[in-house]
Protein backbone atom coordinates (compact mmCIF):
# COMPACT_ATOMS: atom_id res chain seq x y z
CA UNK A 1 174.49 75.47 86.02
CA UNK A 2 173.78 77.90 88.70
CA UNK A 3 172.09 81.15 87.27
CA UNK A 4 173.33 84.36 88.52
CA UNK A 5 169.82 86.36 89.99
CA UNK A 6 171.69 89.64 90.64
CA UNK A 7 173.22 89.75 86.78
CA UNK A 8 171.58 92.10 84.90
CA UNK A 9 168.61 91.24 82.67
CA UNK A 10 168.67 87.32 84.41
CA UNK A 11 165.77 88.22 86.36
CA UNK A 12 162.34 87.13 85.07
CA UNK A 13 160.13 89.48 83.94
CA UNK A 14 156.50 89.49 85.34
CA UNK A 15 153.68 88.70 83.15
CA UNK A 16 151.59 91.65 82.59
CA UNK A 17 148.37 90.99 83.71
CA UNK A 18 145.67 92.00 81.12
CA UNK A 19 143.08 94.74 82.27
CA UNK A 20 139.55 93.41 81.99
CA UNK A 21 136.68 95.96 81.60
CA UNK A 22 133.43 95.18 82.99
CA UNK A 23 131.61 94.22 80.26
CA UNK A 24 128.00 95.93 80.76
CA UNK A 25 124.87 94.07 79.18
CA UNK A 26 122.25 95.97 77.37
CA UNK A 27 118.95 94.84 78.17
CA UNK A 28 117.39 92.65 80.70
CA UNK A 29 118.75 88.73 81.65
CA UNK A 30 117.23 86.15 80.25
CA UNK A 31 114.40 85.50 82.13
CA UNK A 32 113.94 82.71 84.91
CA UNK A 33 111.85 79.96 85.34
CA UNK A 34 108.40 80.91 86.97
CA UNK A 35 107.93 79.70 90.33
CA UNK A 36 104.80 77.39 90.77
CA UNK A 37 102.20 78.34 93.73
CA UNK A 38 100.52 74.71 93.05
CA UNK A 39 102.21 73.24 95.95
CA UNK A 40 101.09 75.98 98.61
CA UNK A 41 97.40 75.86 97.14
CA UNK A 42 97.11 72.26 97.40
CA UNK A 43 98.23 72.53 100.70
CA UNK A 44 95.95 75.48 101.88
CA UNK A 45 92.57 74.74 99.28
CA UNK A 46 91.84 71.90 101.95
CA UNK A 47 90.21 74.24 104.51
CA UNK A 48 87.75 76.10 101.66
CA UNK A 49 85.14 73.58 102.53
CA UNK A 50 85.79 74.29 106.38
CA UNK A 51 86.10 78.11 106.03
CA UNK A 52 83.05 78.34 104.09
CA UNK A 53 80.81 76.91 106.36
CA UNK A 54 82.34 78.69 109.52
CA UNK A 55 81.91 82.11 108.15
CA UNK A 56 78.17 80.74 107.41
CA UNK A 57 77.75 79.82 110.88
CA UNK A 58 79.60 83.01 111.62
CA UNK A 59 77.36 85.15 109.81
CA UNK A 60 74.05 83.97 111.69
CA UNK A 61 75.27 85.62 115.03
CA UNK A 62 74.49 89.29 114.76
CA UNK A 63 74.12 89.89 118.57
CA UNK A 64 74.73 88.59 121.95
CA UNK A 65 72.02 88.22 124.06
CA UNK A 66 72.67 85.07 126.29
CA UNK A 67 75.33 82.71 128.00
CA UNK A 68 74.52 79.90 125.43
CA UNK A 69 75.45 82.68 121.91
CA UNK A 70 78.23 84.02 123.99
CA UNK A 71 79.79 80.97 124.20
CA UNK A 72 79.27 79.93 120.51
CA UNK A 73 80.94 83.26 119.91
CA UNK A 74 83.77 82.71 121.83
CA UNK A 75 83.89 78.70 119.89
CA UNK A 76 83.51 80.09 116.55
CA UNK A 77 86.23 83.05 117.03
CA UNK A 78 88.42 80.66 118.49
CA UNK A 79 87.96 77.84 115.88
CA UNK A 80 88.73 80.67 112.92
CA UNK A 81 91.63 81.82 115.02
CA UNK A 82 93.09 78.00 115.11
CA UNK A 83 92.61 77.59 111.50
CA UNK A 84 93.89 81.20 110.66
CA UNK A 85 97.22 80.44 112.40
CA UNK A 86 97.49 76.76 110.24
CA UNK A 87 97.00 78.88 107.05
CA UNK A 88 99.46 81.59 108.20
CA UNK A 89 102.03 78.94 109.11
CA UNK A 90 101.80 77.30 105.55
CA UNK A 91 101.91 80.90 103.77
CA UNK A 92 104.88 81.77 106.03
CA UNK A 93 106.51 77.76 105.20
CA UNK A 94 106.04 78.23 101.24
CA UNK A 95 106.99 82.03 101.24
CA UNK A 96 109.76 82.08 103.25
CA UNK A 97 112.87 80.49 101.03
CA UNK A 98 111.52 82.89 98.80
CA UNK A 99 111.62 85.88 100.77
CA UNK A 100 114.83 85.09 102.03
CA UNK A 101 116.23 84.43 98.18
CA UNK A 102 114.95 87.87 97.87
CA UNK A 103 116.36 89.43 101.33
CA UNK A 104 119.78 88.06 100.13
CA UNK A 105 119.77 89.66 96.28
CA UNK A 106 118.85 92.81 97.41
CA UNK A 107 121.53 92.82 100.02
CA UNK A 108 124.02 91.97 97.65
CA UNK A 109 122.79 94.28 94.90
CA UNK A 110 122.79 97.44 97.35
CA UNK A 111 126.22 96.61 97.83
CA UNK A 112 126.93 98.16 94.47
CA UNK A 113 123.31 99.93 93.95
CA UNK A 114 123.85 102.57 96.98
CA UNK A 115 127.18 103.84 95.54
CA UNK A 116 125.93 104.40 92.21
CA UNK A 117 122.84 105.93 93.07
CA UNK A 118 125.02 107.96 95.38
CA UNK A 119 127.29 109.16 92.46
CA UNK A 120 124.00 110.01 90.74
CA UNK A 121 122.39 111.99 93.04
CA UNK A 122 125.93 114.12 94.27
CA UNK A 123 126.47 114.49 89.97
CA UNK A 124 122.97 115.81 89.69
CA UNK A 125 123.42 118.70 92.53
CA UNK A 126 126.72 119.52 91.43
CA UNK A 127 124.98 119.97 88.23
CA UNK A 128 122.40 122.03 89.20
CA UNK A 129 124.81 124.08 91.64
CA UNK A 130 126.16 124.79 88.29
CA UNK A 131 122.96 125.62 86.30
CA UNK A 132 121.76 127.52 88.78
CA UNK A 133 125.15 129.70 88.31
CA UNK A 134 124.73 130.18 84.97
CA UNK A 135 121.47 131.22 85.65
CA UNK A 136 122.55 133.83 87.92
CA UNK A 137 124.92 135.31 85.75
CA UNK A 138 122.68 135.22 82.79
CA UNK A 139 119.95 137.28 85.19
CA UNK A 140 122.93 139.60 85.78
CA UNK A 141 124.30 139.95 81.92
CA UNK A 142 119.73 141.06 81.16
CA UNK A 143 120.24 143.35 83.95
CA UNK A 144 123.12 144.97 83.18
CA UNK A 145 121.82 145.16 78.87
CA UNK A 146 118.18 146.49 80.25
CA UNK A 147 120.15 149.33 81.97
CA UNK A 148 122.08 150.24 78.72
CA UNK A 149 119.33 150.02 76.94
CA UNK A 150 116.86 152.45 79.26
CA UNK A 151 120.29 154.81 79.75
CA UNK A 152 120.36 154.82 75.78
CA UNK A 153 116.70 155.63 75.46
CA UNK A 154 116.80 158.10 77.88
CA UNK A 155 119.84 160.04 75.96
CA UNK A 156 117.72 159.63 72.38
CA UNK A 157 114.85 161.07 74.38
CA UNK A 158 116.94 163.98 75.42
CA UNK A 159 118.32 164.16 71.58
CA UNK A 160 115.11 164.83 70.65
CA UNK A 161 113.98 167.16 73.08
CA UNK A 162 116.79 169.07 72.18
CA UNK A 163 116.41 169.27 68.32
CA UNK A 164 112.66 170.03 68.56
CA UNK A 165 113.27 173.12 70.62
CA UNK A 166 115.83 173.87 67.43
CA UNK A 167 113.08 173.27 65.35
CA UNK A 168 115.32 169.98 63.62
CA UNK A 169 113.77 167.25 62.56
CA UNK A 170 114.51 164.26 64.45
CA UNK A 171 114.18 161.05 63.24
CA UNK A 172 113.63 158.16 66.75
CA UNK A 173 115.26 155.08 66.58
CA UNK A 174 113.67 152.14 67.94
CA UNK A 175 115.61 149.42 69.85
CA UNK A 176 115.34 145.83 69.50
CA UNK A 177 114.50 144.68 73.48
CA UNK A 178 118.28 142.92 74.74
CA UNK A 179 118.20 139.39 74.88
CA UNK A 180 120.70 136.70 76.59
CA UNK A 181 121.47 133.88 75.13
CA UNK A 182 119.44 131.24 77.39
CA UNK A 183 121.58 128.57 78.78
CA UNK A 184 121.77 125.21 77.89
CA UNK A 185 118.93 122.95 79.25
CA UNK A 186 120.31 119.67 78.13
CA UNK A 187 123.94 118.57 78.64
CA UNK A 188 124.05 115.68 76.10
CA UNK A 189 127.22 113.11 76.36
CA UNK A 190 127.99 109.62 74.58
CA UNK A 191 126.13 107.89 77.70
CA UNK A 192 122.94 109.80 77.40
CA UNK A 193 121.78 113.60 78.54
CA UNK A 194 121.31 115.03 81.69
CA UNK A 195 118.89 118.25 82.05
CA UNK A 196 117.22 120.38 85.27
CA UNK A 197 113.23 120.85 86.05
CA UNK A 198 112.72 123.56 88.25
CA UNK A 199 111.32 122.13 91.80
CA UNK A 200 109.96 124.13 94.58
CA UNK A 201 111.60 122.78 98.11
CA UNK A 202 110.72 123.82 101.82
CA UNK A 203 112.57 123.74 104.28
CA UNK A 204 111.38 124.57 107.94
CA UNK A 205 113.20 127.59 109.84
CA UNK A 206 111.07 127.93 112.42
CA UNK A 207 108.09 126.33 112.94
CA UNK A 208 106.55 128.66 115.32
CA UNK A 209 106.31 131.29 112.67
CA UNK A 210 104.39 129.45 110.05
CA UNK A 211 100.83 130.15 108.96
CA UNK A 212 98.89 127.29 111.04
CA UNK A 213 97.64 126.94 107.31
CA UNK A 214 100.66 125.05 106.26
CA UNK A 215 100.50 122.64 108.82
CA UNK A 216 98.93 119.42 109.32
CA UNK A 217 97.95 118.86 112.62
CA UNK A 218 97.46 115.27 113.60
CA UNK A 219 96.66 113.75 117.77
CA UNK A 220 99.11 111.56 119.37
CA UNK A 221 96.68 108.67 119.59
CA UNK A 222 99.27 107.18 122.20
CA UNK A 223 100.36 109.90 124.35
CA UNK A 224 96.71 110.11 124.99
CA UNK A 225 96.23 107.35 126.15
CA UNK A 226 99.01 107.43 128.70
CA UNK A 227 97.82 110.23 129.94
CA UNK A 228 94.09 108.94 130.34
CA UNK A 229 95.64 106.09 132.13
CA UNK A 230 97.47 108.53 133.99
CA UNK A 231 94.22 109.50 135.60
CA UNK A 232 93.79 112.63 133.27
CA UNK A 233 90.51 113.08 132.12
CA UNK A 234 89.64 116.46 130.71
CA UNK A 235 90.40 116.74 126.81
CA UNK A 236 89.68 119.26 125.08
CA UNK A 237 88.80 118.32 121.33
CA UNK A 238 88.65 114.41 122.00
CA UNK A 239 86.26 111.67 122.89
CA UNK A 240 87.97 109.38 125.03
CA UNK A 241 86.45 106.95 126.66
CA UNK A 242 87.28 102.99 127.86
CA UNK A 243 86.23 99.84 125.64
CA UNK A 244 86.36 96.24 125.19
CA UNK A 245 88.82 94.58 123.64
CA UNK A 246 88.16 91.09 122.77
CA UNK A 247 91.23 88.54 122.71
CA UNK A 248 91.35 84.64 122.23
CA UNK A 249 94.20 82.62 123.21
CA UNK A 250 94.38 78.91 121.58
């Protein structure tokens, strides 16, 4: 038997696919295993004997005065260097899956981490935009009832001017000072509460204009340079001079 797809109600309705919320956990995961740094100890506590006795040796040379100490110098720096470099490369071998694991998470996690910090911080200035209205018109609203109130004060004063020189008596009224209602510091919802802290912020305009006491002056250690090796030599304010710079190569 052939079925008819064009007769009505022979076509098969499609399931309905079930919404699924994301199901958010309270509270941390459970935790993981602790990693063990026994393996990259045991591999590195070999040279403590070694290292020990170099920086001993090390120690003893306080100045240069001949070919012969120069040279032991120039053995010991170089033997520390060879050995610092073996270390590094075992730190570096034992660290790195690690800091990779850890490259990879975060990656991931900003994936979704960036938006929702971006919703939070574009919610909280909208927010304040808002406070900061309210704010505003609140300032406005104390404004407007202090200028009642002095315009009222002024006519009682004028009241009783006016019924003294009749020789009435006059009894003054005193007024309660206006108040508006503060606005609301907290906004509280089923998630939690949001509220505002007033922060100062600065924002440069001009530079030129501001007090030299606001600014932290700092030298361009490397623009210096390039122009000492530029064949400049007059600076005003610095010490610059040429040095030594020791380097070993293994």
């Amino acid at each position: 038997m052939t079925r008819d797809l064009f007769a009505e109600g022979s076509a098969e309705e499609e399931p309905e696919i079930p919404v699924v919320e994301p199901e958010v956990v309270e509270g941390p995961p459970a935790p993981l295993p602790a990693l063990s740094v026994q393996p990259a100890q045991a591999a590195i506590i070999r040279f403590e004997t070694e290292v020990n006795l170099m920086v001993k040796r090390a120690d003893a040379i306080t100045i240069i005065q001949d070919d012969a100490t120069n040279h032991q110098a120039a053995e010991y720096a170089l033997s520390a260097k060879k050995i610092y470099k073996i270390i590094d490369a075992l730190e570096e071998h034992y660290k790195r899956p690690h800091l990779d694991f850890t490259s990879a998470v975060r990656s991931f996690a900003a994936k979704f981490k960036d938006p929702l910090l971006r919703i939070e911080k574009t919610m909280g200035r909208l927010q304040a935009d808002y406070r900061r209205l309210l704010e505003n018109e609140r300032l406005k609203k104390q404004a407007a009832l202090e200028r009642e109130q002095r315009e009222l004060e002024d006519r009682l004063k004028a009241e009783a001017a006016a019924a003294e020189k009749k020789g009435e008596v006059y009894t003054p009224v005193d007024l309660p000072a206006p108040v508006v209602e503060a606005v609301p510091k907290t906004t509280r919802v089923a998630e939690g509460s949001s509220s505002q802290k007033k922060v100062v912020r600065v924002k440069v305009v001009d530079l030129n204009k501001v007090d030299p006491k606001f600014i932290i002056r700092t030298v361009d250690e490397k623009s210096v340079i390039e122009s000492y090796k530029g064949g400049n030599r007059e600076f005003p304010g610095l010490k610059v001079w040429e040095d030594y710079d020791t380097r070993y190569r293994t």
